[in-house]
C-alpha atoms as a PDB file:
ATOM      1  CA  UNK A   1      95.123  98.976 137.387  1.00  0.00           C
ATOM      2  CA  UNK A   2      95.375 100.218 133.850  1.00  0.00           C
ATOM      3  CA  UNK A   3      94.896 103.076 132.228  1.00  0.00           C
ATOM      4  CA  UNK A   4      94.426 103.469 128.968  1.00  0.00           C
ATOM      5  CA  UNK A   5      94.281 106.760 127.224  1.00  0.00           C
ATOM      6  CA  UNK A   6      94.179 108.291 123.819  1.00  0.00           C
ATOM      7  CA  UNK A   7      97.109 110.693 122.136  1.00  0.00           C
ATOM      8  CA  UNK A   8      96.001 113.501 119.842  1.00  0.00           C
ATOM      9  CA  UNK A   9      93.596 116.482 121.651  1.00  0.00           C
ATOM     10  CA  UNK A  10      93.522 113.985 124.904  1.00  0.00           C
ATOM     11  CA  UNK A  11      96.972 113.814 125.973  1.00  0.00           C
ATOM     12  CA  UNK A  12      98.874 115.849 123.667  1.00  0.00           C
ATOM     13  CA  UNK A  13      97.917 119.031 121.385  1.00  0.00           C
ATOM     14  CA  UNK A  14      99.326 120.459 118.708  1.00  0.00           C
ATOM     15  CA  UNK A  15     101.101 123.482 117.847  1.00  0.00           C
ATOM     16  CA  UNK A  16      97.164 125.661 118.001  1.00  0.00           C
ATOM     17  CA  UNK A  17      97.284 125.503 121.898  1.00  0.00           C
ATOM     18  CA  UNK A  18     101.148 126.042 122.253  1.00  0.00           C
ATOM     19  CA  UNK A  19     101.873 128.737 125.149  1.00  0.00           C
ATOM     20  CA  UNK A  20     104.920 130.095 125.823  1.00  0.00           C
ATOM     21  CA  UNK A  21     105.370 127.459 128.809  1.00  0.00           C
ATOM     22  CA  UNK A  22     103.920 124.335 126.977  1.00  0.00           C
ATOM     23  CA  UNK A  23     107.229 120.870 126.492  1.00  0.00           C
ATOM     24  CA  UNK A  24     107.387 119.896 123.468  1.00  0.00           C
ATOM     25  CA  UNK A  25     106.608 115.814 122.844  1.00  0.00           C
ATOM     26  CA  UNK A  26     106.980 115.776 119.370  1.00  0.00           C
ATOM     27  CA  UNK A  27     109.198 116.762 116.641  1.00  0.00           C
ATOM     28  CA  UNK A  28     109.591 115.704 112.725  1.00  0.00           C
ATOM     29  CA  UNK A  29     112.671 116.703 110.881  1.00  0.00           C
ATOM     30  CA  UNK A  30     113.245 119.648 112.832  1.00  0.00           C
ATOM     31  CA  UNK A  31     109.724 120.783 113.426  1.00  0.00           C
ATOM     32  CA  UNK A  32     107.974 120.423 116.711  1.00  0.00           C
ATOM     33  CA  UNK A  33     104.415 119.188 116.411  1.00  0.00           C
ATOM     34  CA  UNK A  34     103.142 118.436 119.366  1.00  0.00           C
ATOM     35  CA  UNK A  35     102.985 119.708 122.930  1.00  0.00           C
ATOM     36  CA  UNK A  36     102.272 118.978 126.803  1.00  0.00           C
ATOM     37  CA  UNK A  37     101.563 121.594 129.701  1.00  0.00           C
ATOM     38  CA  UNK A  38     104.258 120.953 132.250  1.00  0.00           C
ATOM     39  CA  UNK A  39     101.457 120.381 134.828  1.00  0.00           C
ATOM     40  CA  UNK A  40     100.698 117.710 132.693  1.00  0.00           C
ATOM     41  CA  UNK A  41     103.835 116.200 132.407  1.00  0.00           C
ATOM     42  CA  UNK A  42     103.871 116.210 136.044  1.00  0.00           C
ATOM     43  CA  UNK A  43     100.736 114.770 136.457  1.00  0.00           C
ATOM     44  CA  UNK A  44     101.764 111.847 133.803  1.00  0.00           C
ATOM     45  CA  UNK A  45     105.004 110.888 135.507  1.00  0.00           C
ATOM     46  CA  UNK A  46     103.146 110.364 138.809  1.00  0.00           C
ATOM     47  CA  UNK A  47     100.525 107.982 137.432  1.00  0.00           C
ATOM     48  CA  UNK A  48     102.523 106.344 135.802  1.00  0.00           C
ATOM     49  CA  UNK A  49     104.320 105.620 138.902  1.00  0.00           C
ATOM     50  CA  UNK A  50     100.574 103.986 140.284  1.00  0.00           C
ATOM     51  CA  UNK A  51      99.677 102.525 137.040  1.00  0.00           C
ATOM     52  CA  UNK A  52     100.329 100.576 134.522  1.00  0.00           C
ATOM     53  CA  UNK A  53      99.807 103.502 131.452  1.00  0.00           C
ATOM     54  CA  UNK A  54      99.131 102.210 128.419  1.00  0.00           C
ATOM     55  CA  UNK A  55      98.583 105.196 124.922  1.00  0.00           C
ATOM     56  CA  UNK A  56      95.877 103.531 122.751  1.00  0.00           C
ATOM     57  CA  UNK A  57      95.985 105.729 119.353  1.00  0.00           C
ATOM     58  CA  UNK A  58      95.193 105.026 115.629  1.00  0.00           C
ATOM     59  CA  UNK A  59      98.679 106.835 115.023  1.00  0.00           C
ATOM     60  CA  UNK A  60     100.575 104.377 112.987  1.00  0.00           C
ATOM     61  CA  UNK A  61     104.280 102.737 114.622  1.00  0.00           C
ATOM     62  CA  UNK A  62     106.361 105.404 112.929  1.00  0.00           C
ATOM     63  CA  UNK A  63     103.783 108.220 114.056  1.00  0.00           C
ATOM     64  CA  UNK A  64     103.740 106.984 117.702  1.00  0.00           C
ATOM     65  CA  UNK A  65     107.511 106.747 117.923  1.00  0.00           C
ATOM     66  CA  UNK A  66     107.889 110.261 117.311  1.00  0.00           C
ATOM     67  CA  UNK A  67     106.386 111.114 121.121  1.00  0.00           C
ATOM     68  CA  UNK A  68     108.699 111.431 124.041  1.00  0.00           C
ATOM     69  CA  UNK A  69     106.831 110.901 127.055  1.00  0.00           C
ATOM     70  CA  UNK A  70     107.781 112.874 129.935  1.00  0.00           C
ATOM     71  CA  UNK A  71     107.484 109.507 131.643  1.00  0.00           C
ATOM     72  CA  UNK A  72     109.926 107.430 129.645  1.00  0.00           C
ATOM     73  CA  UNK A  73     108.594 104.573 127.073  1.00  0.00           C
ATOM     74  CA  UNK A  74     105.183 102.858 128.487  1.00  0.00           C
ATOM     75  CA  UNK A  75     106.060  99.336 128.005  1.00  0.00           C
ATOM     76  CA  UNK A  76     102.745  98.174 126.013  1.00  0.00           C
ATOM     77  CA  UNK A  77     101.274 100.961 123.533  1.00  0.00           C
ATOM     78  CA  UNK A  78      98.171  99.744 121.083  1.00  0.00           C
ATOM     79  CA  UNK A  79      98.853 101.340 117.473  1.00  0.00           C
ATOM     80  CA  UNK A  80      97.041 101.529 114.225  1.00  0.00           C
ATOM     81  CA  UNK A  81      93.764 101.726 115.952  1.00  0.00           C
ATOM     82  CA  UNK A  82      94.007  98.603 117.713  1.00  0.00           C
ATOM     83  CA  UNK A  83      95.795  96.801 114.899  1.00  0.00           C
ATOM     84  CA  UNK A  84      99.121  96.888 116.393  1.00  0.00           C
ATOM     85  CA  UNK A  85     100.184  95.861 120.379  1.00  0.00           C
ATOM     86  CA  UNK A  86     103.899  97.086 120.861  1.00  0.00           C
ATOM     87  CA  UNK A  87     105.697  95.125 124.012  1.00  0.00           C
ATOM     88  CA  UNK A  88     108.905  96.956 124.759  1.00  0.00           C
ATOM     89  CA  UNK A  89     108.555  98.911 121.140  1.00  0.00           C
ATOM     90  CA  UNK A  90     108.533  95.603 119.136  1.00  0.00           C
ATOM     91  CA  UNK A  91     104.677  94.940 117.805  1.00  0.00           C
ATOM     92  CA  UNK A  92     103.473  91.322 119.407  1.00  0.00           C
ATOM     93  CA  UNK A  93     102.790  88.516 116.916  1.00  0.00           C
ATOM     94  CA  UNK A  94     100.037  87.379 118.858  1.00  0.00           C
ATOM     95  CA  UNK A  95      98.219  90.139 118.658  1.00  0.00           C
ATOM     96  CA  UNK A  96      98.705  91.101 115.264  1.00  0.00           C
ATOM     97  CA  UNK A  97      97.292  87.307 114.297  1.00  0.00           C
ATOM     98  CA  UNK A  98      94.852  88.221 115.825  1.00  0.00           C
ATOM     99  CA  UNK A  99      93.989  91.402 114.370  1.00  0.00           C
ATOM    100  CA  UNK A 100      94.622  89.598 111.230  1.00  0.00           C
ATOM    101  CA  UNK A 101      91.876  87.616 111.565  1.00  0.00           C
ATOM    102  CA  UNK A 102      89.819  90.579 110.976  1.00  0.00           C
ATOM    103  CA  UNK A 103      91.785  92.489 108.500  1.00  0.00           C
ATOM    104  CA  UNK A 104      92.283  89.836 105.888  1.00  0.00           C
ATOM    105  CA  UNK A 105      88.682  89.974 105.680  1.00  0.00           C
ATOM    106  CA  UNK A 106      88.070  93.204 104.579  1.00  0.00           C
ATOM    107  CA  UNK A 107      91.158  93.058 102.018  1.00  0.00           C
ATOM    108  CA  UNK A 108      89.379  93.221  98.705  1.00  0.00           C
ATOM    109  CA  UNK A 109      87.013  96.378 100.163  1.00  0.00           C
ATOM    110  CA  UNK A 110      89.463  98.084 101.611  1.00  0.00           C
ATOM    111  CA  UNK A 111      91.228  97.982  97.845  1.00  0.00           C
ATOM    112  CA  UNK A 112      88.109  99.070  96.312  1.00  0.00           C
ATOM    113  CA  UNK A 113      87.847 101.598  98.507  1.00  0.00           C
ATOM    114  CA  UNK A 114      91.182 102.427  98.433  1.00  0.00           C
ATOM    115  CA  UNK A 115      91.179 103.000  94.403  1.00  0.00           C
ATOM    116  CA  UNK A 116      88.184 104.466  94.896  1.00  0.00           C
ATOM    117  CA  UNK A 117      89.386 107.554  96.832  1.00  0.00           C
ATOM    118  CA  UNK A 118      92.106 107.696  94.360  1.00  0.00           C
ATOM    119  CA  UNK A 119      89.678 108.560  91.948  1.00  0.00           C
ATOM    120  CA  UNK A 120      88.350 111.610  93.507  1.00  0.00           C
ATOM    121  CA  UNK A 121      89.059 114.754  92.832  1.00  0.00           C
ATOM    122  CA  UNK A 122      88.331 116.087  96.851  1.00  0.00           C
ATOM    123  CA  UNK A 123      90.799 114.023  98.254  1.00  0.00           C
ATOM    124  CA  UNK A 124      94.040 115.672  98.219  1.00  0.00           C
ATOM    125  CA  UNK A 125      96.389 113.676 100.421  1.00  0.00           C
ATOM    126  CA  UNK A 126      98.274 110.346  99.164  1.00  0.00           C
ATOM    127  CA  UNK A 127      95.918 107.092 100.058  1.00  0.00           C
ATOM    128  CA  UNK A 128      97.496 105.176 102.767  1.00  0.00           C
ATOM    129  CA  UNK A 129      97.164 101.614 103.619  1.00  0.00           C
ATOM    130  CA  UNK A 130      98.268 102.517 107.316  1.00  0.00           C
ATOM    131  CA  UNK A 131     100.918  99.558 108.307  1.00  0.00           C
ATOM    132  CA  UNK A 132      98.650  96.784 106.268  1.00  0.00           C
ATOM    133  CA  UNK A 133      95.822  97.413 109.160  1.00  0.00           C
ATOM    134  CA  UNK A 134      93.593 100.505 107.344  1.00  0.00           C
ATOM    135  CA  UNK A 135      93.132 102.972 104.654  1.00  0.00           C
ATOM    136  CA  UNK A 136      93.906 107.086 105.172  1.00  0.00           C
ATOM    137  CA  UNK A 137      93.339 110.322 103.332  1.00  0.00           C
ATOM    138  CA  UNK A 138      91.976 113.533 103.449  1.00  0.00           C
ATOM    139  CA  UNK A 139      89.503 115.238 101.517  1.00  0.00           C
ATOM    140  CA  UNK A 140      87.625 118.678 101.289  1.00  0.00           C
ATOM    141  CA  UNK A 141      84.458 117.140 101.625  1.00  0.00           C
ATOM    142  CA  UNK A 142      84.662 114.379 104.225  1.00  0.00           C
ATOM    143  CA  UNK A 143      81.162 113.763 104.838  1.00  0.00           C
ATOM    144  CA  UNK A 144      80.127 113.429 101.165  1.00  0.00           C
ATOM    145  CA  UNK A 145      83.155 111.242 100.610  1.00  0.00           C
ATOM    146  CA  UNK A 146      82.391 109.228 102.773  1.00  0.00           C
ATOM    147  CA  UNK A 147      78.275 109.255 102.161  1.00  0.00           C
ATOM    148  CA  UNK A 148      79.012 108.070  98.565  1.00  0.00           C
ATOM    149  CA  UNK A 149      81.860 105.495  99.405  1.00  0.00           C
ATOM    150  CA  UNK A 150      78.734 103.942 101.258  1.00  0.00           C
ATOM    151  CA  UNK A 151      76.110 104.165  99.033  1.00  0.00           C
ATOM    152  CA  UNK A 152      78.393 103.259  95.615  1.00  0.00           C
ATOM    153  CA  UNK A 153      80.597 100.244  97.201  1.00  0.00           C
ATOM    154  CA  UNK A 154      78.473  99.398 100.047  1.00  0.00           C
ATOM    155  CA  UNK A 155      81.547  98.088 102.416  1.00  0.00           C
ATOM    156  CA  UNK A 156      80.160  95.249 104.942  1.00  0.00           C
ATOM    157  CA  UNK A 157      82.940  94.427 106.469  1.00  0.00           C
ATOM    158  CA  UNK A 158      85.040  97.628 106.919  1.00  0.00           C
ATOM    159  CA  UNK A 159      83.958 100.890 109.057  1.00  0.00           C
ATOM    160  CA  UNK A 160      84.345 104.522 108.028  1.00  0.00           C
ATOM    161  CA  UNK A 161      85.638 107.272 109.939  1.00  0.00           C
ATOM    162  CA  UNK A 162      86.039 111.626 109.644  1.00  0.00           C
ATOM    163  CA  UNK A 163      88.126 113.534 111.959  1.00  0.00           C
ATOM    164  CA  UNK A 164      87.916 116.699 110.297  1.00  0.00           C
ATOM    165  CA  UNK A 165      89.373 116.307 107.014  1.00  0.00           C
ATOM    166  CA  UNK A 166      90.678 112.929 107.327  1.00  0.00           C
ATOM    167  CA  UNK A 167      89.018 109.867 106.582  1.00  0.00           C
ATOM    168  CA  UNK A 168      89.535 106.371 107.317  1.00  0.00           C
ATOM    169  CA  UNK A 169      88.001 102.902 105.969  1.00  0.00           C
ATOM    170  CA  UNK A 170      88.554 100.254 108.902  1.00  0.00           C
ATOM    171  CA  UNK A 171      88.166  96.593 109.091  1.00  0.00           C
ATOM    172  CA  UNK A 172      85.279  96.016 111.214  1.00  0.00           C
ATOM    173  CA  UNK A 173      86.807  94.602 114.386  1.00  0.00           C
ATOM    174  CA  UNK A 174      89.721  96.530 114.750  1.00  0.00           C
ATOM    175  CA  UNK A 175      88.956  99.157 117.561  1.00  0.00           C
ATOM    176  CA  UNK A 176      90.067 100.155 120.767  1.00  0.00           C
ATOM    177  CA  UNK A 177      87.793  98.679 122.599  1.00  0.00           C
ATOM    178  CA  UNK A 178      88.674  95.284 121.356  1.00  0.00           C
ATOM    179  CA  UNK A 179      92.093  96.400 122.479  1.00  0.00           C
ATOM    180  CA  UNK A 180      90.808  97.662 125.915  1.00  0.00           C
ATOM    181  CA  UNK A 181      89.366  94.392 126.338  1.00  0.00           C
ATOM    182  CA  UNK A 182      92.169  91.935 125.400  1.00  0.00           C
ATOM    183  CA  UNK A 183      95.204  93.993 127.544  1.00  0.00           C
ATOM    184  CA  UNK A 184      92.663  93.397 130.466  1.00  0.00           C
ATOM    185  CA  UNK A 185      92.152  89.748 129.745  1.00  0.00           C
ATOM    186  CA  UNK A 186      96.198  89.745 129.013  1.00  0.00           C
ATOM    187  CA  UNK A 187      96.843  91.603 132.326  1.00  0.00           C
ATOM    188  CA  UNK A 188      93.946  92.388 134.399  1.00  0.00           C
ATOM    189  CA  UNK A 189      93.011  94.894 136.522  1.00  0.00           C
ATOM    190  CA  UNK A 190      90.486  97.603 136.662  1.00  0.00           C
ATOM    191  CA  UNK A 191      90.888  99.850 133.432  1.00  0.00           C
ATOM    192  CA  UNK A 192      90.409 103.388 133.330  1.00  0.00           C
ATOM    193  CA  UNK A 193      90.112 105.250 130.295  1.00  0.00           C
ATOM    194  CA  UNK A 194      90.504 108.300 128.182  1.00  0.00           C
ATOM    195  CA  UNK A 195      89.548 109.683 124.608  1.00  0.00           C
ATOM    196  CA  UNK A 196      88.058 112.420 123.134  1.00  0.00           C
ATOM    197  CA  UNK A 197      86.780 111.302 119.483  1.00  0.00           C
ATOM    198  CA  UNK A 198      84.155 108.654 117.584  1.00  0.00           C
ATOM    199  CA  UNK A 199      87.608 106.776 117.425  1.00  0.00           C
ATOM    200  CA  UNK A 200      87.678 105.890 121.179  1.00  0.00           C
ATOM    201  CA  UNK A 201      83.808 105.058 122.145  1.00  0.00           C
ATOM    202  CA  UNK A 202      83.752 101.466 122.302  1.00  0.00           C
ATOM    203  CA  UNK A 203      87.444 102.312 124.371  1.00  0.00           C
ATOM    204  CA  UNK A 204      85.054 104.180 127.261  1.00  0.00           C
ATOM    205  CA  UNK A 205      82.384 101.487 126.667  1.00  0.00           C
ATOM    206  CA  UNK A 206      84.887  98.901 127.717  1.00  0.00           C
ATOM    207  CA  UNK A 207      86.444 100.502 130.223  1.00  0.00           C
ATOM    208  CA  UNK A 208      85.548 100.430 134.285  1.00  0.00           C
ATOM    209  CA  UNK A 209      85.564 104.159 134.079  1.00  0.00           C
ATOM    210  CA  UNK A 210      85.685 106.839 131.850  1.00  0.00           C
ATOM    211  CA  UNK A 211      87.009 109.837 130.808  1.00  0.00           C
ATOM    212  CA  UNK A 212      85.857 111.736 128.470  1.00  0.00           C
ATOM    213  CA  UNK A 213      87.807 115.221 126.822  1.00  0.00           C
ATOM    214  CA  UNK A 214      85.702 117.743 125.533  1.00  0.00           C
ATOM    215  CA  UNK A 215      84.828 116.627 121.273  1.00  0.00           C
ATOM    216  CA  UNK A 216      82.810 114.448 119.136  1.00  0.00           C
ATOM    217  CA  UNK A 217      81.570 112.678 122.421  1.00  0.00           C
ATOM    218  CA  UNK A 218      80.285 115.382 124.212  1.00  0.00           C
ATOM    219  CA  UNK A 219      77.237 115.175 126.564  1.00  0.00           C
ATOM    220  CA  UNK A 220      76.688 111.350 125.288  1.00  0.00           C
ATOM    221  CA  UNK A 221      76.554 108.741 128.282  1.00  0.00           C
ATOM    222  CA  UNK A 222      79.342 106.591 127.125  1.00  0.00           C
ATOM    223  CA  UNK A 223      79.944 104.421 130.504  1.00  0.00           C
ATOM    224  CA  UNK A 224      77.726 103.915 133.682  1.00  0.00           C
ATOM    225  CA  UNK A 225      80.954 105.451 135.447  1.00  0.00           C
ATOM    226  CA  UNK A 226      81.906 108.594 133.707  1.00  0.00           C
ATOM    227  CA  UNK A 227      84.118 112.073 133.450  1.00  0.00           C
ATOM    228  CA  UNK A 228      83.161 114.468 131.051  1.00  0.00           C
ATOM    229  CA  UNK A 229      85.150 117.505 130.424  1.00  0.00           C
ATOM    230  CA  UNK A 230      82.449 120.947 130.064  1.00  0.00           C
ATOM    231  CA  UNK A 231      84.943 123.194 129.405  1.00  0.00           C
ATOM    232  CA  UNK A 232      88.472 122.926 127.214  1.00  0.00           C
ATOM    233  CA  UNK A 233      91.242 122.205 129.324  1.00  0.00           C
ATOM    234  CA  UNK A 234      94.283 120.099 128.421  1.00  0.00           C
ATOM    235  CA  UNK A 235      95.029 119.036 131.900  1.00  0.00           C
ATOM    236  CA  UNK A 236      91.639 117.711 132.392  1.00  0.00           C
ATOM    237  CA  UNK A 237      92.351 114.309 131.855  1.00  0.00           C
ATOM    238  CA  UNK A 238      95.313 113.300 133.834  1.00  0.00           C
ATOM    239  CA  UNK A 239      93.975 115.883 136.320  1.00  0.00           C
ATOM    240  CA  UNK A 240      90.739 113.902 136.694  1.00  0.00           C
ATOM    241  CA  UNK A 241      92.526 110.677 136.429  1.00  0.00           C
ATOM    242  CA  UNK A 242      94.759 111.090 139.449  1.00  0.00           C
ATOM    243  CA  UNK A 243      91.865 112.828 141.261  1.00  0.00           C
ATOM    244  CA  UNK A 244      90.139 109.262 140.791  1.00  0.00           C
ATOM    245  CA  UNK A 245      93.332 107.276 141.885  1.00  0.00           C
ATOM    246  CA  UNK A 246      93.380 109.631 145.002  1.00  0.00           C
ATOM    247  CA  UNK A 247      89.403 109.017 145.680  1.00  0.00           C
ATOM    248  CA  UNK A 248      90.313 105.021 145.518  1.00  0.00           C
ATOM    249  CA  UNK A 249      93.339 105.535 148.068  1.00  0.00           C
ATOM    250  CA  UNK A 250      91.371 107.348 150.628  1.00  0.00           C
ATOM    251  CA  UNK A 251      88.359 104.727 150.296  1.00  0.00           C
ATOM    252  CA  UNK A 252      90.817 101.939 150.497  1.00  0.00           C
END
């Protein structure tokens, strides 16, 4: 079984929900970023031990390395939104020509619309091409960016993205859910998984179950078989995931 779960406000949360007790997971010259409960890290080490956990983020390499996993190193983690597989922390040729296949596509809109966001005076972060896979900023006004990146270039072959001030132009194709569905053709098994954002939907749609953290997916029916957080907990979702692994024990 596999289970495939989303980082940021899923797994991990940042210095906003720190508590006194919280272990830190992340740290960047110095300064710690991002945090676990210690239930949590309990909870992660012992499904782990049952499954085969797999992180499925749009964090780029370098981002992703950062996180110490109470667990130790998962031996497959999906990076750059699907546009990255690393096996034993080396990315997988395979799958990045693969990926590719999509990307180099999209080049020539994605440097449109990456000179394009240059341009603009309400973005206010450097414009990334995240490890040759998509383009990253931020701006003050994310929807209206993005409304008039739409209706000025018209991008076919690339998708756009907010998560609250950041924004993202993505080569159609390159999602999780692509990535949920080649690790089970790769290595089969039953796949449950976890997200919380626009990011992870087709993730959840892909997946044999769900589970869904409280955010931008909230009360939507994602997955015949679902778990949706009502409230705002950070151990929901490896609490609910090892109450599900339990359920399947006792039935079995």
């Amino acid at each position: 079984m596999l289970f495939l779960s989303d980082l940021d406000r899923t797994l991990i949360f940042s210095y906003k929900r720190l508590t006194e007790d919280n272990i830190c997971v992340e740290e960047k010259e110095g300064k710690k970023l991002s945090y676990m409960t210690p239930f949590s890290a309990k909870l992660l080490c012992l499904i782990a031990e049952r499954v085969t956990f797999i992180p499925v983020t749009t964090r780029s390499i370098e981002q992703y390395e950062r996180i110490k996993f109470p667990c130790g190193r998962p031996c497959f983690a999906v990076c750059d939104n699907g546009g990255n597989l690393l096996v034993n922390g080396v990315p997988d040729p395979v799958w990045r020509k693969r990926a590719e296949a999509h990307i180099l596509p999209a080049a020539a809109e994605m440097e449109r619309i990456k000179s394009y966001w240059e341009s603009l005076a309400e973005t206010y972060f450097e414009v990334r091409l995240v490890d040759g896979t998509f383009i990253f900023t931020k701006s003050r006004t994310p929807l209206e960016t993005l409304q008039k990146t739409s209706e000025r270039l018209c991008p076919e072959k690339v998708e756009l993205f907010d998560n609250g001030d950041k924004i993202y132009a993505v080569p159609k194709g390159i999602n999780k859910g692509a990535a949920a569905a080649w690790l089970r053709e790769r290595l089969g098994g039953m796949i449950i998984a976890a997200g919380d954002s626009l990011f992870d939907r087709e993730m959840l749609q892909n997946a044999d179950i769900a589970v869904i953290k409280q955010g931008e997916l909230s009360g939507g029916k994602i997955s015949p078989l679902q778990y949706s957080e009502e409230g705002d907990d950070p151990d929901f979702t490896l609490l609910t995931v090892k109450k599900i692994l339990d359920e399947r024990e006792n039935v079995t």
